[in-house]
Protein backbone atom coordinates (compact mmCIF):
# COMPACT_ATOMS: atom_id res chain seq x y z
CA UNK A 1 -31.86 63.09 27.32
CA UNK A 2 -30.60 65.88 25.35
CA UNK A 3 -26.32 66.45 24.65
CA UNK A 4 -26.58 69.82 27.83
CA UNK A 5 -28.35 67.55 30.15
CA UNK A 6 -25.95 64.36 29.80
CA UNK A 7 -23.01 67.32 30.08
CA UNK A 8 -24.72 68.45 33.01
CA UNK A 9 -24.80 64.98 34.47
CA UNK A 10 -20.71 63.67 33.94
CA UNK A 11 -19.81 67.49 35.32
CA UNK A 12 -22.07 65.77 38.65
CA UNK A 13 -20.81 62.76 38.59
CA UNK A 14 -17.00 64.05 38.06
CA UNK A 15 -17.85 66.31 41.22
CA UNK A 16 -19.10 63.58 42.93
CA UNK A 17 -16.51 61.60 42.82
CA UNK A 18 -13.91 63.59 43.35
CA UNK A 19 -14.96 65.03 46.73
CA UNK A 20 -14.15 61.97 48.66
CA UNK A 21 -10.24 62.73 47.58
CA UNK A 22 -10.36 66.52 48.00
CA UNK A 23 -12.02 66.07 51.75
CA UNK A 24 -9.06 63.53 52.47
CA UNK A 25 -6.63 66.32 51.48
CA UNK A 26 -8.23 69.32 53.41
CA UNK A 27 -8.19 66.74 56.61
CA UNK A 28 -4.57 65.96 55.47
CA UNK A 29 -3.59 69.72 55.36
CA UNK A 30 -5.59 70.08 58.85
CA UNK A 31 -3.78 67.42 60.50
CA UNK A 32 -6.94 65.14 60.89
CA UNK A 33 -6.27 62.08 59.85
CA UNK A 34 -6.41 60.28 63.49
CA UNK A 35 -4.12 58.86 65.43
CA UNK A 36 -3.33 56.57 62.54
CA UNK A 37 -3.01 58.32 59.29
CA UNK A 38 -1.45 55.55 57.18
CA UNK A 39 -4.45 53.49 58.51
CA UNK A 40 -7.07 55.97 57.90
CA UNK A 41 -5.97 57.32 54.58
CA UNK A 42 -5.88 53.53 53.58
CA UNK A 43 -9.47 52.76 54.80
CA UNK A 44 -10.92 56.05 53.39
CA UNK A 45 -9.54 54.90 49.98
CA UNK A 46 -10.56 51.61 50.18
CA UNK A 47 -14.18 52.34 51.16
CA UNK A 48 -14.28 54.91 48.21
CA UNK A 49 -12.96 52.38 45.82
CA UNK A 50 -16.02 50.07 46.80
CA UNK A 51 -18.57 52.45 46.81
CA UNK A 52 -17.91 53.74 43.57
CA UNK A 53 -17.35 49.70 42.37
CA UNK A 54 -20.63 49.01 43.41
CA UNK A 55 -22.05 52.25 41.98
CA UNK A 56 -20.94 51.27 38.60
CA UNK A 57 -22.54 48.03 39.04
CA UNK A 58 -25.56 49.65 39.45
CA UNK A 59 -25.88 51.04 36.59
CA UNK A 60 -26.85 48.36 34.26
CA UNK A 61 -29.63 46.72 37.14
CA UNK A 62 -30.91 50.38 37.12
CA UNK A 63 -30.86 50.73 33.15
CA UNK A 64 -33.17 47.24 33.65
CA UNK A 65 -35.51 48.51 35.85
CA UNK A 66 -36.02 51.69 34.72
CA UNK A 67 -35.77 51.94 30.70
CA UNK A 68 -33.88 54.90 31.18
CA UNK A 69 -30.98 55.11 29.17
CA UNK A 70 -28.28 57.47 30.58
CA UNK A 71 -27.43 54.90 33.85
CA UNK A 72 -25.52 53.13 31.00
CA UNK A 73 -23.33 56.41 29.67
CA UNK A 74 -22.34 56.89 33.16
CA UNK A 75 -20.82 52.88 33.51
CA UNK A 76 -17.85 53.34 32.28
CA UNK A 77 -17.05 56.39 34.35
CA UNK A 78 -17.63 55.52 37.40
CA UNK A 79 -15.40 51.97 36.66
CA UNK A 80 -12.77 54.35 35.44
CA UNK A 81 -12.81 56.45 39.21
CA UNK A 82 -13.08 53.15 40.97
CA UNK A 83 -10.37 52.07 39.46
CA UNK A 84 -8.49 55.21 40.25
CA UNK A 85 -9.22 55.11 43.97
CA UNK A 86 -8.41 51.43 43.75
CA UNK A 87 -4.95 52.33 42.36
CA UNK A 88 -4.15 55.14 45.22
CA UNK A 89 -5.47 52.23 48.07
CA UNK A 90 -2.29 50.51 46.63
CA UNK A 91 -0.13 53.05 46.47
CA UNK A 92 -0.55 53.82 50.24
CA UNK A 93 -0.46 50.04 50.77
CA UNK A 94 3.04 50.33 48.86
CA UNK A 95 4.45 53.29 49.73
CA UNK A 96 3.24 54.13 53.33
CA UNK A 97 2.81 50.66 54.73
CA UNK A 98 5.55 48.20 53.33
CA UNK A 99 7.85 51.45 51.61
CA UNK A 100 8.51 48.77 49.10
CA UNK A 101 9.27 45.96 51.17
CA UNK A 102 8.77 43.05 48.04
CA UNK A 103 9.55 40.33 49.90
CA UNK A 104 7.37 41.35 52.90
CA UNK A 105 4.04 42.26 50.20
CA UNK A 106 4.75 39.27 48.49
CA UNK A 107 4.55 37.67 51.81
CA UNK A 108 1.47 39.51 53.06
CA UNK A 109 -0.23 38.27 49.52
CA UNK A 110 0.65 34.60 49.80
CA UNK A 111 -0.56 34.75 53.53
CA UNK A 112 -3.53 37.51 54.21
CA UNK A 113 -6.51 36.09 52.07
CA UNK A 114 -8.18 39.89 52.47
CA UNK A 115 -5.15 40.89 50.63
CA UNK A 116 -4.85 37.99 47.65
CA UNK A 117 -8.83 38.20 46.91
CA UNK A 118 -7.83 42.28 47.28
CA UNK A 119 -4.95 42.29 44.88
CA UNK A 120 -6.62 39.96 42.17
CA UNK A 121 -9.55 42.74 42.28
CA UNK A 122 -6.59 45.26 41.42
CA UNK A 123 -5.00 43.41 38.66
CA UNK A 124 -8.71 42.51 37.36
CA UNK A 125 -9.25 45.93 36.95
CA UNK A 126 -6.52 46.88 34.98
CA UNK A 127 -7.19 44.99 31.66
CA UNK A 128 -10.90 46.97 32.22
CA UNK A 129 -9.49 50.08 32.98
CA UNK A 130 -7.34 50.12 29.61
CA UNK A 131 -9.94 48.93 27.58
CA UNK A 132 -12.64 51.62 28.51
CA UNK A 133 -12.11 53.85 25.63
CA UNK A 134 -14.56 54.56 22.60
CA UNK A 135 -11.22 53.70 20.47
CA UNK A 136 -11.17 50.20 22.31
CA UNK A 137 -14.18 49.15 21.85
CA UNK A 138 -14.01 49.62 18.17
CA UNK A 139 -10.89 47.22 17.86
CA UNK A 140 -12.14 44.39 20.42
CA UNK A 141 -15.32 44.57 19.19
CA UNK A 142 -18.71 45.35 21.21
CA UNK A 143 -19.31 41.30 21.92
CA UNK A 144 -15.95 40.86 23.18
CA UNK A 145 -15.77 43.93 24.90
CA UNK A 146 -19.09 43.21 26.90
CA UNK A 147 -17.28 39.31 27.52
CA UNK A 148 -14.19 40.78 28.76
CA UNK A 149 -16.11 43.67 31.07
CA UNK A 150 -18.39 40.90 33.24
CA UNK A 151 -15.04 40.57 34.92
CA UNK A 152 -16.65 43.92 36.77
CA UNK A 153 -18.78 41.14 38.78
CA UNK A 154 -15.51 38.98 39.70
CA UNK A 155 -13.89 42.50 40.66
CA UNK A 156 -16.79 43.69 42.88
CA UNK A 157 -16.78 39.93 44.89
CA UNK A 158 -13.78 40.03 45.32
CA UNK A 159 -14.16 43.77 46.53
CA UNK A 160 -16.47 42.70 49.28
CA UNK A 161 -14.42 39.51 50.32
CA UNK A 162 -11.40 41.93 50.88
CA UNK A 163 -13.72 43.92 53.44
CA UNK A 164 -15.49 40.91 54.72
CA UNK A 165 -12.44 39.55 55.60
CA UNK A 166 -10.17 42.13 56.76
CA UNK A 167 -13.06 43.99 58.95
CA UNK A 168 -13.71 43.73 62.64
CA UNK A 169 -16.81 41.25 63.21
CA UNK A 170 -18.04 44.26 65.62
CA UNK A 171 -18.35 46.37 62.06
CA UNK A 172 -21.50 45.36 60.07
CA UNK A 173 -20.38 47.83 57.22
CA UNK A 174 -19.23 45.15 55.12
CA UNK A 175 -22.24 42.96 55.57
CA UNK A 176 -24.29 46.21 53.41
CA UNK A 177 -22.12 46.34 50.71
CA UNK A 178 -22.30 42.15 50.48
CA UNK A 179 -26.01 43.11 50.67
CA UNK A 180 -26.06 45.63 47.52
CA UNK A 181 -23.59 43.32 45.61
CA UNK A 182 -26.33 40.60 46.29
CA UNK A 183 -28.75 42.71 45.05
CA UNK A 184 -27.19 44.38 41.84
CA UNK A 185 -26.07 40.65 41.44
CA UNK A 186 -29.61 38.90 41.70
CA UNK A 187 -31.62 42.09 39.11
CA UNK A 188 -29.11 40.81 36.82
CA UNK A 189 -30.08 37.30 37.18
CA UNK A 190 -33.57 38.09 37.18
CA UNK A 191 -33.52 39.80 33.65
CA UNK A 192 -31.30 37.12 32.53
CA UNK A 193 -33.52 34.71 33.28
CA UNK A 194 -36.51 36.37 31.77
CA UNK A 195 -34.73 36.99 28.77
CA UNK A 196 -33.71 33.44 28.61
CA UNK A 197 -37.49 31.95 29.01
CA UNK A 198 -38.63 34.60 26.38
CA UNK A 199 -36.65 33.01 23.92
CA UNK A 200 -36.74 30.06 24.47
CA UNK A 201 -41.10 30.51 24.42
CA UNK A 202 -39.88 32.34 21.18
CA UNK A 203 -38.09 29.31 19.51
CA UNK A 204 -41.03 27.51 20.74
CA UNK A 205 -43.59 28.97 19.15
CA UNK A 206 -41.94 29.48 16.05
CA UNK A 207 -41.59 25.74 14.63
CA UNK A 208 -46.11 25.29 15.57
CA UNK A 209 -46.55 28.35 14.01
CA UNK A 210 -44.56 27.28 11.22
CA UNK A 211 -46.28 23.51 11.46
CA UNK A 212 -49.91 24.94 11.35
CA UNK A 213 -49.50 26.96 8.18
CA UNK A 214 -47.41 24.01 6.55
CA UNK A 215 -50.69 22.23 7.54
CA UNK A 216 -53.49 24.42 6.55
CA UNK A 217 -51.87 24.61 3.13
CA UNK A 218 -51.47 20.78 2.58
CA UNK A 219 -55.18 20.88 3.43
CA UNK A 220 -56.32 23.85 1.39
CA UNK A 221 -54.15 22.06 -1.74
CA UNK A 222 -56.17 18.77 -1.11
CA UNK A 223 -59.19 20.29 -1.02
CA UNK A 224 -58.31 22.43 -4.42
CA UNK A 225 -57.49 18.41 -5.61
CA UNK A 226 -60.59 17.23 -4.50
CA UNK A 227 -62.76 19.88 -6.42
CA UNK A 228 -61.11 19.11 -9.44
């Protein structure tokens, strides 16, 4: 993929994901938020912050099945508006809901599963969020920067627990996004898998390859003995 087209591609993704936030202003400046609007502008964050969680996800099972490349450039982005939305859901959650009621969210945590599996996705994210720079790599190192970035799976569990649980059984939206986490979840078990019996076949066939030629030699120098 050439430098224009991978341009091209963040300006989409950047437009992308912004839209969910500009529609929720225009309906905010229209007075259409429902009847509810703390409850709405909450949900609409919240379903944003998933979708673009599991979107990131995606990238590496697509990078897998595909050979393309670019899924992979586009990671870190997508982790970084996730986070983002993630961080707004709060702030609603904060400001609108419990106007900094402490005691009360502290309450709500120890209590509401959907919101301890919810907030433990948040503070997950944050170590992620901070260490998604090119600079930040350098310093932890690519091997412990991939360790410290599988937390992305724990995150996007914990992501669909939060739904799961706080949803209506009537609403089977939660039940899709358990589906694509399963998924996105099961490609990466797949290659790890295959990966795991190629090298091990590897390491296998290594130590008879090695044997026969350590035995074809003792035999060619006997013979050499023999003719002598």
């Amino acid at each position: 993929m050439s430098r224009r087209s991978r341009v091209l591609l963040k300006i989409a993704v950047w437009a992308i994901c912004l839209t969910p936030l500009a529609v929720l202003l225009y309906r905010a400046a229209t007075h259409d938020l429902s009847a509810n609007p703390i409850s709405f502008v909450t949900n609409w964050l919240g379903d944003w912050t998933l979708r673009l969680l599991l979107a990131s996800l995606a990238m590496t099972p697509l990078r897998m099945l595909s050979g393309l490349s670019w899924p992979i450039k586009l990671r870190r982005l997508l982790g970084l508006f996730a986070f983002s939305y993630a961080w707004m859901h709060f702030s609603v959650w904060l400001v609108l809901d419990h106007f900094f009621d402490w005691r009360e969210m502290g309450a709500d945590i120890a209590k509401r599963p959907y919101v301890t599996v919810g907030m433990t996705a948040l503070l997950l994210m944050i170590p992620l969020a901070a260490t998604s720079t090119a600079a930040a790599i350098r310093k932890l190192g690519g091997r412990n920067w991939q360790r410290l970035h599988r937390l992305a799976y724990a995150i996007g569990v914990c992501g669909v627990l939060h739904y799961l649980w706080l949803a209506k059984k009537a609403n089977p939206a939660p039940y899709y996004y358990a589906a694509v986490l399963v998924l996105l979840l099961g490609i990466r078990g797949w290659d790890w898998g295959r990966r795991r019996i190629s090298r091990l076949r590897t390491e296998g066939i290594a130590p008879m390859a090695s044997a026969t030629v350590g035995g074809l030699s003792e035999r060619g120098r006997r013979q050499e003995e023999g003719r002598s």
